[in-house]
Every structure is written in C-alpha cells, then in structure tokens.
C-alpha atoms as a PDB file:
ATOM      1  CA  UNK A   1      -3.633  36.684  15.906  1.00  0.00           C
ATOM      2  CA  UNK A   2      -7.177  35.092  15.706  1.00  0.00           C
ATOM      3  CA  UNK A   3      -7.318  31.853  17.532  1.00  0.00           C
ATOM      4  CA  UNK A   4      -8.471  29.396  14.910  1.00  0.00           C
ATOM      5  CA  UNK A   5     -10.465  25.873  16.746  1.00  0.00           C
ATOM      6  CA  UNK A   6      -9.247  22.664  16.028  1.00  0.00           C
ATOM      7  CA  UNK A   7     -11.394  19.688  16.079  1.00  0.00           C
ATOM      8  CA  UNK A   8     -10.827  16.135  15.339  1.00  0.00           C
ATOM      9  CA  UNK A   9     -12.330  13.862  12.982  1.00  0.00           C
ATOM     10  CA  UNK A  10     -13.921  10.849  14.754  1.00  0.00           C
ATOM     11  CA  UNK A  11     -15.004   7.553  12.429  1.00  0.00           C
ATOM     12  CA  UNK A  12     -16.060   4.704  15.042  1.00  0.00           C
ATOM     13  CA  UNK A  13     -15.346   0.813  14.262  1.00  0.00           C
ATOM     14  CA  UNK A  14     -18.696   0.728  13.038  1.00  0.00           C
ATOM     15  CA  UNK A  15     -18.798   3.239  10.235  1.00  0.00           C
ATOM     16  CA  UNK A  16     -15.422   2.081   9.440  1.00  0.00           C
ATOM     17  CA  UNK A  17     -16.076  -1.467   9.163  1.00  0.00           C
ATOM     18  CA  UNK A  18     -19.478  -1.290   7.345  1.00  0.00           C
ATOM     19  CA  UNK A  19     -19.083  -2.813   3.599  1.00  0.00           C
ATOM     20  CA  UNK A  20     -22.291  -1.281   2.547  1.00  0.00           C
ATOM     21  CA  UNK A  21     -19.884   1.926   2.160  1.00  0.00           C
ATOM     22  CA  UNK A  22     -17.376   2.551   0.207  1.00  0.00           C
ATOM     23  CA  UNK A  23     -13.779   4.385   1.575  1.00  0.00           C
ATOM     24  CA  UNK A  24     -14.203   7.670   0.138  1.00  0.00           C
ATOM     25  CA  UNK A  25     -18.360   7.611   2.113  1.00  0.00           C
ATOM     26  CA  UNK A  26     -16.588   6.782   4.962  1.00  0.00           C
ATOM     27  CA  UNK A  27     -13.879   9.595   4.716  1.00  0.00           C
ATOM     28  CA  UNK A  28     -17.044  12.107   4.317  1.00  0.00           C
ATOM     29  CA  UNK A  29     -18.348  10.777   7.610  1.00  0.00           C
ATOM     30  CA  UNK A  30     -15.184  11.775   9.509  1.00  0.00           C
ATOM     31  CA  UNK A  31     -15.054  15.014   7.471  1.00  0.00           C
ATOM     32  CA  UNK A  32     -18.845  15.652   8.962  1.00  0.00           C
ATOM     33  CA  UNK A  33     -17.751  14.973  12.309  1.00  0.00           C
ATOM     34  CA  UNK A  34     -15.001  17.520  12.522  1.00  0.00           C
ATOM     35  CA  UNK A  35     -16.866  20.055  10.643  1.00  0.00           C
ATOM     36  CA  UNK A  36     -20.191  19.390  13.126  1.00  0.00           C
ATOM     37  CA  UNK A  37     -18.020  20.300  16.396  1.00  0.00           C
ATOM     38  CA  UNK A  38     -18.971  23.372  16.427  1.00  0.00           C
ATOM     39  CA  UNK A  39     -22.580  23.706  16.629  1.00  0.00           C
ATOM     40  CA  UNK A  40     -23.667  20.260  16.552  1.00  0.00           C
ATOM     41  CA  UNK A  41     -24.515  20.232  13.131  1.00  0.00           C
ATOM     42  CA  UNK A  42     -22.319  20.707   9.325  1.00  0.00           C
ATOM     43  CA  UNK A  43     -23.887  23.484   7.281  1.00  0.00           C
ATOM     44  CA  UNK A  44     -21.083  22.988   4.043  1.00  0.00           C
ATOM     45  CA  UNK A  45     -22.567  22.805   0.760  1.00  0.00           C
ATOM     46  CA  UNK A  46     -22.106  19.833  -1.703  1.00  0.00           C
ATOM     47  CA  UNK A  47     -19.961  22.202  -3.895  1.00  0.00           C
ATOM     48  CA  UNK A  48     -17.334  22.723  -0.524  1.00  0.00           C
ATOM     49  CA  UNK A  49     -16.854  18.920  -0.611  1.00  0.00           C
ATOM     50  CA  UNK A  50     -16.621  18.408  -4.367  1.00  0.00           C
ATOM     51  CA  UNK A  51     -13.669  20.844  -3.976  1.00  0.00           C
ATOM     52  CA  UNK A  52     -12.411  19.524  -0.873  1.00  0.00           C
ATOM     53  CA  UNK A  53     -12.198  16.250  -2.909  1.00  0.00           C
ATOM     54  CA  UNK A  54     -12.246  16.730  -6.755  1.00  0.00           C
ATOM     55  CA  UNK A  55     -15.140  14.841  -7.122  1.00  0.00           C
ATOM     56  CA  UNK A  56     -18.597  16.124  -8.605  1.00  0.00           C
ATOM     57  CA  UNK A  57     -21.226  17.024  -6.941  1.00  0.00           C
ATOM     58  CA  UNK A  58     -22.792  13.723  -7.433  1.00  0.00           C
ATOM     59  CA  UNK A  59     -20.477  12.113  -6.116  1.00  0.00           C
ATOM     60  CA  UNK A  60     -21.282  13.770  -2.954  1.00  0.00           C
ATOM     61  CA  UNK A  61     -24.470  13.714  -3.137  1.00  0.00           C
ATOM     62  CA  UNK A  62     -23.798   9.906  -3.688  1.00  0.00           C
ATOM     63  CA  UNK A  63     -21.867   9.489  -0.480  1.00  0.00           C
ATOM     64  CA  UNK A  64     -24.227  11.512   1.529  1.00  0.00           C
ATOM     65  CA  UNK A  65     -27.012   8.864   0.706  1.00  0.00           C
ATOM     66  CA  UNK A  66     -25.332   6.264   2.006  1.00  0.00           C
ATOM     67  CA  UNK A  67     -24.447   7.621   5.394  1.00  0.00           C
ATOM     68  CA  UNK A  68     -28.133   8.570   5.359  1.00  0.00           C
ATOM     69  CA  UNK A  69     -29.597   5.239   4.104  1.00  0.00           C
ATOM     70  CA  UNK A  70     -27.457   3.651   7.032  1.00  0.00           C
ATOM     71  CA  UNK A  71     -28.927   6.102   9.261  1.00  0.00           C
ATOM     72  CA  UNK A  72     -25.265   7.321  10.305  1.00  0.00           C
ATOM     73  CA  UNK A  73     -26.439  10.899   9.670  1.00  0.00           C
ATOM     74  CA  UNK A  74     -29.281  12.826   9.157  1.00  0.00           C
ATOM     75  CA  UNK A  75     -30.036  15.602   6.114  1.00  0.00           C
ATOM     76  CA  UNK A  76     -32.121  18.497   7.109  1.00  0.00           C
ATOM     77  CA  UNK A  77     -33.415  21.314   4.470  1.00  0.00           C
ATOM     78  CA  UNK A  78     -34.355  24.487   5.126  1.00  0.00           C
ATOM     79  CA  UNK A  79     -36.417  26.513   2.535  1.00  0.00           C
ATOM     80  CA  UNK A  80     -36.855  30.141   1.412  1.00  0.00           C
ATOM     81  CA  UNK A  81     -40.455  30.879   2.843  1.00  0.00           C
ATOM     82  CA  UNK A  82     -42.919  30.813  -0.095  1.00  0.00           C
ATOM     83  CA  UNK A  83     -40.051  29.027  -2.662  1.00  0.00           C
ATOM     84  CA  UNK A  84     -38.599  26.252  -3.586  1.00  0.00           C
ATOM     85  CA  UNK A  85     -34.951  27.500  -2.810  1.00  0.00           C
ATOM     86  CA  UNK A  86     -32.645  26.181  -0.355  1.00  0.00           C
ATOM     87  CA  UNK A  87     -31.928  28.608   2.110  1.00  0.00           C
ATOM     88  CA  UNK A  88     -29.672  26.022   4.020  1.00  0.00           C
ATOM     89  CA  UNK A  89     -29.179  22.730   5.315  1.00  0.00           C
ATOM     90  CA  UNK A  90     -28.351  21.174   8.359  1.00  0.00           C
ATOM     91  CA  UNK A  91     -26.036  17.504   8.705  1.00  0.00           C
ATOM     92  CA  UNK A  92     -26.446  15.965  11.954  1.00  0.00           C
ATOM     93  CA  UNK A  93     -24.129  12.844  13.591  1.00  0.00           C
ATOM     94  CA  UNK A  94     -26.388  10.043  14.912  1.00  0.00           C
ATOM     95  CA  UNK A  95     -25.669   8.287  17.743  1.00  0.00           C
ATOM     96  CA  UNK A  96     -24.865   4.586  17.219  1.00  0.00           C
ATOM     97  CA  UNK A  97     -27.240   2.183  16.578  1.00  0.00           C
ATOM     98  CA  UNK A  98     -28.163  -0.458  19.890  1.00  0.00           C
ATOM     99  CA  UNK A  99     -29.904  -3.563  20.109  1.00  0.00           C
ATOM    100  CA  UNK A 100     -32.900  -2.135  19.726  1.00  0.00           C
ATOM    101  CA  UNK A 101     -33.278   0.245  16.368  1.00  0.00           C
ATOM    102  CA  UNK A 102     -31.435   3.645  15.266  1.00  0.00           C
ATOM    103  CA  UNK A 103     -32.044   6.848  17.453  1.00  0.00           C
ATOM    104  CA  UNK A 104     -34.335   8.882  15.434  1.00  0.00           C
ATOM    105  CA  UNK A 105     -33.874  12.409  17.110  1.00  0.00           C
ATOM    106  CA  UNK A 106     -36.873  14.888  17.682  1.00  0.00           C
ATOM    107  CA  UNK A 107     -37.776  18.071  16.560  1.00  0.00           C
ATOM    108  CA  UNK A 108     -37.018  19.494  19.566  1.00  0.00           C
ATOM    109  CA  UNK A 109     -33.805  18.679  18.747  1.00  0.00           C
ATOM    110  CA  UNK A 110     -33.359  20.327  15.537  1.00  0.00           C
ATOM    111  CA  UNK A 111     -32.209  24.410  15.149  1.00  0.00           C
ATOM    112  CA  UNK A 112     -35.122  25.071  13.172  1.00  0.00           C
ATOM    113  CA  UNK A 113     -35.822  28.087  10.359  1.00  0.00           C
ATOM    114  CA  UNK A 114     -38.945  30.095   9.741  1.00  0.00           C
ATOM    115  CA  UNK A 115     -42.015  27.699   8.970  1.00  0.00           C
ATOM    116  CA  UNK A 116     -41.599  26.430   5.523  1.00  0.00           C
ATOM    117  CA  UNK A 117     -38.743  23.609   6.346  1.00  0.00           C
ATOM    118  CA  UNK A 118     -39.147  20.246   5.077  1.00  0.00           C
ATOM    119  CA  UNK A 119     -36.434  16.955   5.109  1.00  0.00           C
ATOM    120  CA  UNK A 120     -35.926  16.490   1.925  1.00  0.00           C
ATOM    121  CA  UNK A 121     -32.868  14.347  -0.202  1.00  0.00           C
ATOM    122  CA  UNK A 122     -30.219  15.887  -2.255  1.00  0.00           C
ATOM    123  CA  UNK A 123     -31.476  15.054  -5.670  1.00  0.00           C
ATOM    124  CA  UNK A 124     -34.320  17.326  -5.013  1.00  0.00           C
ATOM    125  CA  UNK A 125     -32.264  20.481  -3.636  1.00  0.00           C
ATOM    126  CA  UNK A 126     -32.519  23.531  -5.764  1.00  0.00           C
ATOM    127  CA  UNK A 127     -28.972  23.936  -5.892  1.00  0.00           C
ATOM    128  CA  UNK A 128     -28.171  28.093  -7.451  1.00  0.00           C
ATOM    129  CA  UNK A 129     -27.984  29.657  -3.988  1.00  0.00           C
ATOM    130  CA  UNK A 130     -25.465  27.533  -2.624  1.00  0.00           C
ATOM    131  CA  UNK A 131     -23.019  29.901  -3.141  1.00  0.00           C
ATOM    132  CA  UNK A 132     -24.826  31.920  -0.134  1.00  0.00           C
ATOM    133  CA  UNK A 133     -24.573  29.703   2.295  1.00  0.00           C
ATOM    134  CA  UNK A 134     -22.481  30.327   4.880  1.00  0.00           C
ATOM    135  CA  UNK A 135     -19.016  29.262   5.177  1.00  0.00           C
ATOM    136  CA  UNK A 136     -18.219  26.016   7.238  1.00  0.00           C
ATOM    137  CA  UNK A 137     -15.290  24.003   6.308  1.00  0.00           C
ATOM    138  CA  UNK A 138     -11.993  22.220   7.550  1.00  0.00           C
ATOM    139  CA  UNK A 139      -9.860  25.807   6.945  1.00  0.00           C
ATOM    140  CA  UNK A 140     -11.865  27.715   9.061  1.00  0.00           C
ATOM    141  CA  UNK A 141     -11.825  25.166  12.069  1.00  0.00           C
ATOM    142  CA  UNK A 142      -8.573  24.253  11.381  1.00  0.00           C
ATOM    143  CA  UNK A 143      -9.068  20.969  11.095  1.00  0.00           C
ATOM    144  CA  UNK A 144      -6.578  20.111   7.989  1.00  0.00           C
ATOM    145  CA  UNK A 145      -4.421  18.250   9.739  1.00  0.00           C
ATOM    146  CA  UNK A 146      -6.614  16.766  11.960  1.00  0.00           C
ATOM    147  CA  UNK A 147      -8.798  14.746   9.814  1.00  0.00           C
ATOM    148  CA  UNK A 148      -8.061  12.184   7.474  1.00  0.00           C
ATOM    149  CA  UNK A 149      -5.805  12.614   4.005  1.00  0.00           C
ATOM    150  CA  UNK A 150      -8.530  13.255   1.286  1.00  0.00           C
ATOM    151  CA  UNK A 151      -6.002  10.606  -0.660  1.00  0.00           C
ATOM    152  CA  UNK A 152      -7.874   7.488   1.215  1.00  0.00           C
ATOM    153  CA  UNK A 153      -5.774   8.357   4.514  1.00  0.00           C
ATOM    154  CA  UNK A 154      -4.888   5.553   6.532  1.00  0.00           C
ATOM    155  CA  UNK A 155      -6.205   5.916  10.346  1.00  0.00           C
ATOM    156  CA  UNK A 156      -3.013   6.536  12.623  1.00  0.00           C
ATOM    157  CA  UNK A 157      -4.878   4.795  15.495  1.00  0.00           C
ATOM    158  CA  UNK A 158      -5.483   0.860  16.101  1.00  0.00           C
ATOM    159  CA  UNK A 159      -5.901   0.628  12.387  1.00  0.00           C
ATOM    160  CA  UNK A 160      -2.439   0.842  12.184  1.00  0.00           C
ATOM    161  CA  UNK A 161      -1.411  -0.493  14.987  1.00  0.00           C
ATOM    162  CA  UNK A 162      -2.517  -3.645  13.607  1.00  0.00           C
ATOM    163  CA  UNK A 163      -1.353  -3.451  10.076  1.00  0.00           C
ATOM    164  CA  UNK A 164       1.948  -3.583  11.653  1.00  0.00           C
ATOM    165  CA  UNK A 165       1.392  -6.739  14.451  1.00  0.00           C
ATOM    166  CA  UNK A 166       0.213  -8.714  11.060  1.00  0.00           C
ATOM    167  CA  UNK A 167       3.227  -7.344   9.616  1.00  0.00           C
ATOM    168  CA  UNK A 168       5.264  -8.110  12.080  1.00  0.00           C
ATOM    169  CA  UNK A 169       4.201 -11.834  12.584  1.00  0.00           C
ATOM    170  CA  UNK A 170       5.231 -13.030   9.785  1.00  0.00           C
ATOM    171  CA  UNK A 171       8.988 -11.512   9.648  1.00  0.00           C
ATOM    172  CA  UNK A 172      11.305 -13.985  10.430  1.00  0.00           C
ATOM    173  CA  UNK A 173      13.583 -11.482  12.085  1.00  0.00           C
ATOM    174  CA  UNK A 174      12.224 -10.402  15.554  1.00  0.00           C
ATOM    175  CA  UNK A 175      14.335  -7.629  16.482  1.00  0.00           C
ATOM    176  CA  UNK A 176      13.644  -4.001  17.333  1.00  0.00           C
ATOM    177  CA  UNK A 177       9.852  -3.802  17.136  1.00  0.00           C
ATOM    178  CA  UNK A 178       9.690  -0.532  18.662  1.00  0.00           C
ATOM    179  CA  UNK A 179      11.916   0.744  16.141  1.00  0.00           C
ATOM    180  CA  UNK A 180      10.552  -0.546  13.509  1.00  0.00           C
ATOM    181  CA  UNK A 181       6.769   0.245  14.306  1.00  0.00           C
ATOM    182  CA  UNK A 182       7.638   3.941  14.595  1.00  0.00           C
ATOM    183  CA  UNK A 183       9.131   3.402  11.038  1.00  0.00           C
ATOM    184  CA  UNK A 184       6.003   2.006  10.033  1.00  0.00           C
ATOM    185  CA  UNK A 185       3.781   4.850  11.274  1.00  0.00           C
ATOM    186  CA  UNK A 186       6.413   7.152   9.996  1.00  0.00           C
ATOM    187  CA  UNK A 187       6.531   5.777   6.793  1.00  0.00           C
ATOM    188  CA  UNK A 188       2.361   5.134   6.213  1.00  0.00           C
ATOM    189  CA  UNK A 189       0.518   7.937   5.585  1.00  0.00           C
ATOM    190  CA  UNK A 190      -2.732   6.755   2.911  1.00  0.00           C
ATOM    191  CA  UNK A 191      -4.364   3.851   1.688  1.00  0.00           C
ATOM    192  CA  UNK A 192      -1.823   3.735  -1.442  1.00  0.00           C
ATOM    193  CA  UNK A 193       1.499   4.155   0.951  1.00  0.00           C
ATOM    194  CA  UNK A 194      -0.100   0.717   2.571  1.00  0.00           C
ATOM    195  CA  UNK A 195      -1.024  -0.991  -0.363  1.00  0.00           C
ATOM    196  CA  UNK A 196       2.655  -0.397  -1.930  1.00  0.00           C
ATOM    197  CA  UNK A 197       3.670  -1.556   1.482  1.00  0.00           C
ATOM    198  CA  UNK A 198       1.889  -4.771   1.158  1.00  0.00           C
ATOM    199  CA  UNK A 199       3.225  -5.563  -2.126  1.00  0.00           C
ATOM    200  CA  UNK A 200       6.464  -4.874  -1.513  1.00  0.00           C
ATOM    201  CA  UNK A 201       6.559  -6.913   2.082  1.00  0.00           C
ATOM    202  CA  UNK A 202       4.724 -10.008   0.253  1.00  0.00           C
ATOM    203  CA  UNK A 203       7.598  -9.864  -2.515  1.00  0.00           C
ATOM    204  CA  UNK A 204      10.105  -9.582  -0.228  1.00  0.00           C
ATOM    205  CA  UNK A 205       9.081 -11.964   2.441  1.00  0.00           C
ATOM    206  CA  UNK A 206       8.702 -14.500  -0.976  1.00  0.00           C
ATOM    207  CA  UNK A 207      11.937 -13.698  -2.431  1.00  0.00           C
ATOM    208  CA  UNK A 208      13.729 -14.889   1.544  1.00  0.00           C
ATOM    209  CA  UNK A 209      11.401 -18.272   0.851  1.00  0.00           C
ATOM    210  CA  UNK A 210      13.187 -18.667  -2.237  1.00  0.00           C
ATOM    211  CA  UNK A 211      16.485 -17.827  -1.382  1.00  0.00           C
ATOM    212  CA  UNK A 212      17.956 -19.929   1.528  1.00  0.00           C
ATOM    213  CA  UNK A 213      20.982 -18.574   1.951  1.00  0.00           C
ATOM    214  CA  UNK A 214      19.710 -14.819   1.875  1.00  0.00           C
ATOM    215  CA  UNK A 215      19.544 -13.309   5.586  1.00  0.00           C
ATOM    216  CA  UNK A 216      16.896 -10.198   6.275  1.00  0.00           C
ATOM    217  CA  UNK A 217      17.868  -7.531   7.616  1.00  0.00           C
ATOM    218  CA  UNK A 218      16.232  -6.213  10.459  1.00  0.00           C
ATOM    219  CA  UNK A 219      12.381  -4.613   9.849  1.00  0.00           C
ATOM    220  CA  UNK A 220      12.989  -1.125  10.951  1.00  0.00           C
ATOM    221  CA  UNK A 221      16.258  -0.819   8.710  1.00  0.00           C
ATOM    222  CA  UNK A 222      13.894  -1.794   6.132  1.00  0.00           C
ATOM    223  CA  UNK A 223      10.899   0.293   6.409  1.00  0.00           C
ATOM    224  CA  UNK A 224      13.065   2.501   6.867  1.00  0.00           C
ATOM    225  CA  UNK A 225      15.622   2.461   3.498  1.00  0.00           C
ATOM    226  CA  UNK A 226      12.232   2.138   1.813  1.00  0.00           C
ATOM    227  CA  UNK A 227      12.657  -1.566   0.948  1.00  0.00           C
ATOM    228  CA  UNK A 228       9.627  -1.677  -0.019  1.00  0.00           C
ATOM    229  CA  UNK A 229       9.465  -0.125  -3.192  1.00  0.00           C
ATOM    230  CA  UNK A 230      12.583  -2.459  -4.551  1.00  0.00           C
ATOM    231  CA  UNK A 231      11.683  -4.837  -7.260  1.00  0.00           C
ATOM    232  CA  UNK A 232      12.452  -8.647  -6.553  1.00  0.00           C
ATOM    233  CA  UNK A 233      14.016 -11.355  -8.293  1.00  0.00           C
ATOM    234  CA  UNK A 234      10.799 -13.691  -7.186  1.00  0.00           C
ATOM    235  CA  UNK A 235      12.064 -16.535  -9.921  1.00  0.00           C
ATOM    236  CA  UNK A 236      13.186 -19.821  -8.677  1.00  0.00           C
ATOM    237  CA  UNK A 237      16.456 -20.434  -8.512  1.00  0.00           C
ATOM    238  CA  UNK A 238      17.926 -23.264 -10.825  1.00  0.00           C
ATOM    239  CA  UNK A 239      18.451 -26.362  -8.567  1.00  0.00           C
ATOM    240  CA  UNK A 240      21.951 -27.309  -7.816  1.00  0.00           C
ATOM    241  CA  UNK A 241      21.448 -31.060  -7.568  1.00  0.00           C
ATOM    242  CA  UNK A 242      25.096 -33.421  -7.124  1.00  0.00           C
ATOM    243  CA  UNK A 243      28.000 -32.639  -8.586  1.00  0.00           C
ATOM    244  CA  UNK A 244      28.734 -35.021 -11.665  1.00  0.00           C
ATOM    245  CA  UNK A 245      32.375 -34.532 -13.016  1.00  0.00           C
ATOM    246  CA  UNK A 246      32.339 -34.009 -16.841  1.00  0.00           C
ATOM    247  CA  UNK A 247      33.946 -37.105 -19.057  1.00  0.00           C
ATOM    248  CA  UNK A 248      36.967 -36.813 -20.475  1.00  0.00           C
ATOM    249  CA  UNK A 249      37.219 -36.349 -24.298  1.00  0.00           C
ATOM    250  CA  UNK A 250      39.145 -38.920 -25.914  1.00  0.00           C
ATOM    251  CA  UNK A 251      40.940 -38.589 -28.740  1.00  0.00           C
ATOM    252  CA  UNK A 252      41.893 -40.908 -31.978  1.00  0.00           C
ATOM    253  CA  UNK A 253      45.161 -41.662 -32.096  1.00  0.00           C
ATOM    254  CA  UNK A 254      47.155 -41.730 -35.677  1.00  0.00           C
ATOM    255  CA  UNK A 255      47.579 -45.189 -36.875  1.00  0.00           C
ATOM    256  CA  UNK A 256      51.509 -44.926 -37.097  1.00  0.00           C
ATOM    257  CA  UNK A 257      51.127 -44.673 -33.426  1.00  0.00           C
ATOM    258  CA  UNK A 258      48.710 -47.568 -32.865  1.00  0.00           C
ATOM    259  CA  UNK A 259      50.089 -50.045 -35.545  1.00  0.00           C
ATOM    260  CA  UNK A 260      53.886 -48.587 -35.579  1.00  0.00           C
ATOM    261  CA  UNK A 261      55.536 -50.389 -38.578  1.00  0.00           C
ATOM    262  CA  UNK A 262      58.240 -53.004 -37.048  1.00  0.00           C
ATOM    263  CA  UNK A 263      62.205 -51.905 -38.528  1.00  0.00           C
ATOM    264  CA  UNK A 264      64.091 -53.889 -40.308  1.00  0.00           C
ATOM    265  CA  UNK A 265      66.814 -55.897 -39.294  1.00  0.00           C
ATOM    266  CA  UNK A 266      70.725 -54.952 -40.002  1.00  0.00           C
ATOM    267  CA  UNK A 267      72.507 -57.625 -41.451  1.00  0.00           C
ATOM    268  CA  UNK A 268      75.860 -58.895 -39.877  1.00  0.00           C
ATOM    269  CA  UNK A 269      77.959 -56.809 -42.369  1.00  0.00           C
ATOM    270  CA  UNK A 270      75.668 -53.360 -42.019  1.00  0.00           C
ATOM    271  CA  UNK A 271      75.905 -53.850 -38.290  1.00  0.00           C
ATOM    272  CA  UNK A 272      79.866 -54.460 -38.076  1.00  0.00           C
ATOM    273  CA  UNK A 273      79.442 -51.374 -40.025  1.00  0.00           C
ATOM    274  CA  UNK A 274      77.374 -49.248 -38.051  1.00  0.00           C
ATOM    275  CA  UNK A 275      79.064 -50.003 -34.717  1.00  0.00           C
ATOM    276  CA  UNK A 276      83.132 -48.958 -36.258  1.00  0.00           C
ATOM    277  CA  UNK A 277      81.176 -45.598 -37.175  1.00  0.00           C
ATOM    278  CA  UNK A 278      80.037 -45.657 -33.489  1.00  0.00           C
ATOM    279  CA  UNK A 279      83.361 -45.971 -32.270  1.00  0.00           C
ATOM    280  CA  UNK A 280      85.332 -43.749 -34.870  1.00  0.00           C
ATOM    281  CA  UNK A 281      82.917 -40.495 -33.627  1.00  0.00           C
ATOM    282  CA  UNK A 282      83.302 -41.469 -29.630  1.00  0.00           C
ATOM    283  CA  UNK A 283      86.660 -41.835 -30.222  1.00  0.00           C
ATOM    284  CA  UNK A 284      87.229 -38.643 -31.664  1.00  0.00           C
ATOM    285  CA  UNK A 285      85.709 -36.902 -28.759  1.00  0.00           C
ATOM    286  CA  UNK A 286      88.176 -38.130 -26.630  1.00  0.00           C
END
C-alpha cells in the first residue's frame, strides 16, 4: 500500500483572533497550511476549494483577498509564455508579523517559471485551464482528518479548553471536571455543536435560577445525556406567598327555624286528657 503524508493544519492566535476576517477566511488559512507542507507552497485551484466547501468561486477568491490584504499569505501567478493564461499559481504562508512591519519574502525565495511570471490578484486570472493544474489537495496528503471540519469546526486545542473553564465556572455543581471536560470535547465537534451548547447551558443554568428547589445534576452526566438540546420551562413560577384559609360559606337559615312559632298551651281538661292516654299505652306494655 502507498504511504499517503499526513500534515496538520496550523491557524496561530493571530489569524484566529483577527476580526477583519471572517470564520470561513480563517478556515481557508488552515486549509493552506496543511496543503503547503509539502513543498512550501499550495498549488490548488479556486475550483478545488469551491468543492472542498460548496461555495463559488468567488467566494474563494473573496477569502483569498483577505488573507492577502492582511498579508497572512502571499498569491503568486505564473503565466503561459507569450499569453495571458495561467499556467499555475503558487500560495505561500507568511511568517508573522513583528514590531516592526510584515516579512515581505524575496525572489530568491520564490520557485519561479519560465520568464513571463507576474503577481497578479484573482479577479484578473484567466481561469479555463484550471482544470490542468496539477492536483494538490487534503485527499492526497491525507489531511481530512487533520484539519478543521469545513462545517465552521471548532479548534480541539486551547480554544476549547477554554470554552469549557467558562463553562465550568459558572455551574453550581463542582464535581467531576475531568469527566465532564472529556464529555465536552467528546461531545463538540463545530461551531454549530457549540453554539447549541451555549443555548442550551444558558437555558438550563436559568431554569436552576428559577427553580429553587431543583438540584443539577452533575456536568458530565449532562453533556453527556445531551442535556443540552432539552427545551426549558424558563417561565417564572407563580409565587406561593402565606397561606390564607378560605371563609366559610354561610348559609340562610329558613325562617321556621329562626322565628319558630311558640305552641299553644293545653288546657287543664286536654292535659288530664293527654296524660290517662299516656298511661293507658305504658300500661299496656307492661
């Protein structure tokens, strides 16, 4: 079996840090360094890239001026003697800028091509014989899984590293960090895995504010059961307050019971009466 090389993707602090460029320019940069391991240099057409990516070739070309503006890289075209027509071109890494201003390399330092070669910009390439140039990309150096997610990859280095200590600051339960920082990492991967993440911790770190009597798990179990992507009751709950004991309903009473009507007397006869009827029954019973 051919033994394919392998090179990294390298985007320093300063490249990565630089708001005059946007994520995906940056993500190009790192895809140049890989792909200029080899001899020094990346030789991969506009139309690699716009595949690599599933941009245009604009879009590129769009990114590639704003390395070069920045002086992060520098373009160099190579014509067809007596044409117009790109024979090739040549993407060199600068070194960092200093104190003092940006290396500007030499000619000496430059593979240079017949005698008609001129540094020119994108926009003005002659683009049809692009097809012929010749193959350098992330397959052949095997670089795939070495460089950065085309999806807006997140940087498994001190990037993450300290997503997760900011992260991990403000969880009120302090238990297994190790654990769950390898969750973290493990669960991570892009740009849109973090910002799901971060939407998902800021809910759920609200929803304990809110809810007193709610105890958080621990972070790695978590991460890790993809808490992150449940949706939170973030509404306030309805305040309690002292208990107040309902009053009792009171009812009218009829008026026969509030105003009874007073009987009548018995008169001496009706009574001597009434008690021989008394006696007659109890003496029967007997």
């Amino acid at each position: 079996m051919q033994n394919q090389k392998s090179y990294f993707a390298i985007i320093p602090a300063i490249v990565r840090y630089d708001n005059d460029l946007n994520g995906n320019a940056k993500l190009l940069y790192g895809e140049l360094t890989a792909l200029a391991n080899e001899k020094g240099y990346c030789w991969a057409t506009n139309l690699y890239f716009a595949n690599l990516y599933g941009v245009s070739k604009r879009t590129i070309i769009s990114w590639m001026k704003q390395l070069e503006k920045k002086k992060y890289i520098n373009i160099r075209v190579f014509y067809k003697p007596n044409s117009k027509q790109v024979e090739r071109r040549h993407i060199y890494i600068l070194p960092f800028p200093t104190e003092s201003d940006f290396y500007e390399p030499s000619e000496e330092n430059f593979i240079t091509y017949g005698k008609n070669q001129h540094e020119g910009s994108e926009e003005n390439f002659t683009t049809p014989s692009e097809e012929n140039f010749t193959d350098n990309n992330t397959v052949i150096n095997n670089t795939v899984n070495n460089t950065l997610d085309k999806k807006n990859s997140v940087e498994q280095s001190s990037t993450v590293s300290d997503s997760f200590e900011e992260i991990w600051k403000k969880f009120p339960k302090k238990t297994n960090k190790k654990k769950a920082k390898e969750q973290f990492i493990k669960k991570i991967k892009t740009e849109d895995d973090l910002e799901q993440f971060n939407k998902g911790y800021a809910d759920y770190l609200k929803y304990i504010e809110l809810n007193e009597w709610y105890h958080p798990q621990e972070l790695f179990r978590w991460i890790r059961d993809d808490r992150f992507n449940d949706e939170y009751d973030l509404k306030p709950p309805k305040p309690t307050g002292t208990y107040q004991r309902q009053p009792i309903r009171e009812e009218t009473m009829p008026e026969s019971v509030t105003n009874p009507t007073p009987e009548a007397k018995l008169s001496p006869e009706e009574q001597a009466a009434l008690d021989a009827q008394i006696a007659a029954w109890e003496a029967s019973k007997k």
